[in-house]
N, C-alpha and C. Protein backbone atom coordinates (compact mmCIF):
# COMPACT_ATOMS: atom_id res chain seq x y z
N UNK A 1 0.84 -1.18 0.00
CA UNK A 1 0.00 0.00 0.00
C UNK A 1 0.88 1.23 0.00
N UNK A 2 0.72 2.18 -0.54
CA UNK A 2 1.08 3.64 -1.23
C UNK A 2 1.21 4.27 0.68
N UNK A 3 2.08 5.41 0.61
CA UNK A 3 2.01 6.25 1.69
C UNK A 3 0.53 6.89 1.85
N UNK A 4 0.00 7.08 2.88
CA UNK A 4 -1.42 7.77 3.09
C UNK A 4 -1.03 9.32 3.90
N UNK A 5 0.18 9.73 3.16
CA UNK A 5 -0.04 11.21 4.39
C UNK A 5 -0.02 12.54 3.36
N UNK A 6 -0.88 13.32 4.15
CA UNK A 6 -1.06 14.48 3.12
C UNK A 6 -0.15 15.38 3.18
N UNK A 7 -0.43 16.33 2.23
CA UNK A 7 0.88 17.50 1.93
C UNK A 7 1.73 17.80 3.08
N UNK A 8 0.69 18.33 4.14
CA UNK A 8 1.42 18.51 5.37
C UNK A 8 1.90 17.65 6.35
N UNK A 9 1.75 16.76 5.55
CA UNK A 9 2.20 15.40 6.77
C UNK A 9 1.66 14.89 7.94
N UNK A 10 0.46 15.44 7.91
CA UNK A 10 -0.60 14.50 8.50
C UNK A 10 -1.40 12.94 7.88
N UNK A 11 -1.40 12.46 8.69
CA UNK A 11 -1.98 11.07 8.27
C UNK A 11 -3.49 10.98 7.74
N UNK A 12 -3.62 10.59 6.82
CA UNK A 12 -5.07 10.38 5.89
C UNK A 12 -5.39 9.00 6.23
N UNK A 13 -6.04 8.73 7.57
CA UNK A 13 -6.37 7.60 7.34
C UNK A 13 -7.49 6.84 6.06
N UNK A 14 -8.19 7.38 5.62
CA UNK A 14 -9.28 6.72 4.58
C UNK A 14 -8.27 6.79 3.45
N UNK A 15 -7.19 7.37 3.23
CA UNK A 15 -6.79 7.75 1.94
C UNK A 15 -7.27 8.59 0.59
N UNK A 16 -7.76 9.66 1.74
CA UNK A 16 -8.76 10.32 0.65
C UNK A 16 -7.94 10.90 -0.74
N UNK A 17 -6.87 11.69 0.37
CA UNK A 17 -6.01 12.35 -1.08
C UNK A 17 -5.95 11.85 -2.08
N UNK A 18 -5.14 10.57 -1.60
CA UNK A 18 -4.34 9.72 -2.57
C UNK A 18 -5.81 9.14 -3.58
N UNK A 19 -6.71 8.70 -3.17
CA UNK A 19 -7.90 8.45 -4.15
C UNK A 19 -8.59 10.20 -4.76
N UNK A 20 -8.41 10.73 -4.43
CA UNK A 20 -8.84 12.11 -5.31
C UNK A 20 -7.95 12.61 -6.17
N UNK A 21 -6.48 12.49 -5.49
CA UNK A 21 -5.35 12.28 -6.70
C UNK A 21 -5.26 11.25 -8.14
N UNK A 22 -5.29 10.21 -7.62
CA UNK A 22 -5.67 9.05 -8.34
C UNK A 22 -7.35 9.34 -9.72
N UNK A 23 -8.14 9.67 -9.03
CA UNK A 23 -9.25 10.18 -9.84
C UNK A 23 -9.01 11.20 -10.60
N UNK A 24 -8.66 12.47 -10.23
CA UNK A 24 -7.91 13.38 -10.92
C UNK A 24 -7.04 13.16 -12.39
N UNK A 25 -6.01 12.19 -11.78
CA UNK A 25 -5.12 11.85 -13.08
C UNK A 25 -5.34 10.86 -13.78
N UNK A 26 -6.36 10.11 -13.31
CA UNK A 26 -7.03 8.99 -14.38
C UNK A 26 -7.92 10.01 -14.96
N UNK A 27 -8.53 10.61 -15.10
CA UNK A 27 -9.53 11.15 -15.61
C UNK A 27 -9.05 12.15 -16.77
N UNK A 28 -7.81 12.17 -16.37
CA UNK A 28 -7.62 13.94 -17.47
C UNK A 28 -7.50 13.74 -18.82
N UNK A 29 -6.80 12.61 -19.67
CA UNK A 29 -6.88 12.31 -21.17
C UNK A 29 -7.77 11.55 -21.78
N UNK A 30 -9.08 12.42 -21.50
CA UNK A 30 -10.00 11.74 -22.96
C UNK A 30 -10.52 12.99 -23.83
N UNK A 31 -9.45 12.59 -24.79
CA UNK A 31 -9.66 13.68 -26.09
C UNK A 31 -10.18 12.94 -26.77
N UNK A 32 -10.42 11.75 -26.91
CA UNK A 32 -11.29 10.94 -28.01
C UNK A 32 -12.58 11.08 -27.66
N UNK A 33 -13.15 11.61 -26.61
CA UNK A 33 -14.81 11.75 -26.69
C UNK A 33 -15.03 13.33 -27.46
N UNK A 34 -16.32 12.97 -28.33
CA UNK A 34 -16.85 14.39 -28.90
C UNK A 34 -17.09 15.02 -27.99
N UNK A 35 -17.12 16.52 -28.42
CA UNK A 35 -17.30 17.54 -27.39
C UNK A 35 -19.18 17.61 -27.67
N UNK A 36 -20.20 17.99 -26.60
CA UNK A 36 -21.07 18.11 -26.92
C UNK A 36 -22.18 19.05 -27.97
N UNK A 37 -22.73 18.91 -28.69
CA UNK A 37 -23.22 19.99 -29.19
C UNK A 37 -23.92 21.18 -28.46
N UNK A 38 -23.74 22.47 -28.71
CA UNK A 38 -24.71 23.15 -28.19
C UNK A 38 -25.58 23.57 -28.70
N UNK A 39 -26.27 23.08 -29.67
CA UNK A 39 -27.19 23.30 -30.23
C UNK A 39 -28.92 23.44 -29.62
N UNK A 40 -28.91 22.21 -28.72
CA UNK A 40 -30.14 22.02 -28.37
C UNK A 40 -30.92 22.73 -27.14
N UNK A 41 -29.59 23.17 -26.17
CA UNK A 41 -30.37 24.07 -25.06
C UNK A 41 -30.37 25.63 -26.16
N UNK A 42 -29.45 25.79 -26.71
CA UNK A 42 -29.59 27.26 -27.55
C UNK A 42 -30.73 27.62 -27.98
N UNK A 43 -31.52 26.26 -29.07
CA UNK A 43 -32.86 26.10 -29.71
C UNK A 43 -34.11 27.20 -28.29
N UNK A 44 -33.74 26.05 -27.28
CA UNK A 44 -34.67 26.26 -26.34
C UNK A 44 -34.43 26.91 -25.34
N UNK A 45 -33.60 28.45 -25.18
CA UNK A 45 -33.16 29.48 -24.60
C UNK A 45 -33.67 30.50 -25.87
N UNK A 46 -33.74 30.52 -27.51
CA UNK A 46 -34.17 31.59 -28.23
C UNK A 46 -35.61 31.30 -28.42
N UNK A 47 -36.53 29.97 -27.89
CA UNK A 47 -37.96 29.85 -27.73
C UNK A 47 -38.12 30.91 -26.74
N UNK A 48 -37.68 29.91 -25.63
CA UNK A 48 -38.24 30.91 -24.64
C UNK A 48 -38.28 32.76 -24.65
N UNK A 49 -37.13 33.35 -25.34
CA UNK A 49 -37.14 34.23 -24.85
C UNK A 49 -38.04 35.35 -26.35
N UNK A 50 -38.14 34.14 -27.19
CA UNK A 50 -39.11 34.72 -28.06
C UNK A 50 -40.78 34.59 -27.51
N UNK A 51 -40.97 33.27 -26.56
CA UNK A 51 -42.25 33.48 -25.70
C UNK A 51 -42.31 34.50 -25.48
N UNK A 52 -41.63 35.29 -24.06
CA UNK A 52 -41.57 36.14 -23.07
C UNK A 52 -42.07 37.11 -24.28
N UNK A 53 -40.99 37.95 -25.10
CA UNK A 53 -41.23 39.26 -25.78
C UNK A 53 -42.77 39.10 -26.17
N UNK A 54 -43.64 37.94 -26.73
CA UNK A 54 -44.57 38.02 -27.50
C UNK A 54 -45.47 38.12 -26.64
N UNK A 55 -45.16 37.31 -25.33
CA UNK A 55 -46.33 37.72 -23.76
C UNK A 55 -46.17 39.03 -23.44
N UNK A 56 -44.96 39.50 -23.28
CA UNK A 56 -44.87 40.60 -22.63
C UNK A 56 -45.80 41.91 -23.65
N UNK A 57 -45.57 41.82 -24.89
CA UNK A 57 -45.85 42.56 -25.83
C UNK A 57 -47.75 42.31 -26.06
N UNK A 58 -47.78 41.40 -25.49
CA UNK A 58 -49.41 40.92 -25.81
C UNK A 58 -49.83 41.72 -24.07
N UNK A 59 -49.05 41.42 -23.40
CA UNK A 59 -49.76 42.21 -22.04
C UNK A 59 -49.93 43.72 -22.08
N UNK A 60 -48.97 44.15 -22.62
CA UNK A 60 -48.39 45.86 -22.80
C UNK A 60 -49.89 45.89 -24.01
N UNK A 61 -50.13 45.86 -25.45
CA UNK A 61 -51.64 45.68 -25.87
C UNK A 61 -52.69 45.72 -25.22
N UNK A 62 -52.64 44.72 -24.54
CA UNK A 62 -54.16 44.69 -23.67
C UNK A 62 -54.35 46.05 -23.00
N UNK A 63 -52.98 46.13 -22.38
CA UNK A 63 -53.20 47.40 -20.98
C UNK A 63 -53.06 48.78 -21.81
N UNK A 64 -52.94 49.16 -22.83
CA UNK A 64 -52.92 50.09 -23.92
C UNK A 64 -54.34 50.11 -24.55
N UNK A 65 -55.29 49.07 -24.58
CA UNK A 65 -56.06 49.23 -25.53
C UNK A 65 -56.95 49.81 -24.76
């Protein structure tokens, strides 16, 4: 088993570091996954905010007419 003591030289009993270290540097080279599209929240962030103007603009009407 690996040393369990942290930076400062206190003892880690669970071994947290060393497993958050470990996770850390297993994790960092995957360039082979696609990056996600952003297409689909975009779609449905320019709905919404074409809702809003057409409510808002239909409320401002009413209270005008």
């Amino acid at each position: 088993m690996a040393n369990t003591q942290g930076p400062q030289g206190n003892h880690d009993p669970a071994g947290s570091t060393q497993m958050f270290r470990a996770f850390v540097d297993d994790g960092a080279p995957r360039a082979a996954q696609p990056a996600p599209t952003q297409s689909g929240p975009r779609i449905g962030l320019i709905v919404g905010i074409v809702a809003a103007v057409v409510i808002v603009a239909a409320v401002a009407w009413l209270a005008l007419k």
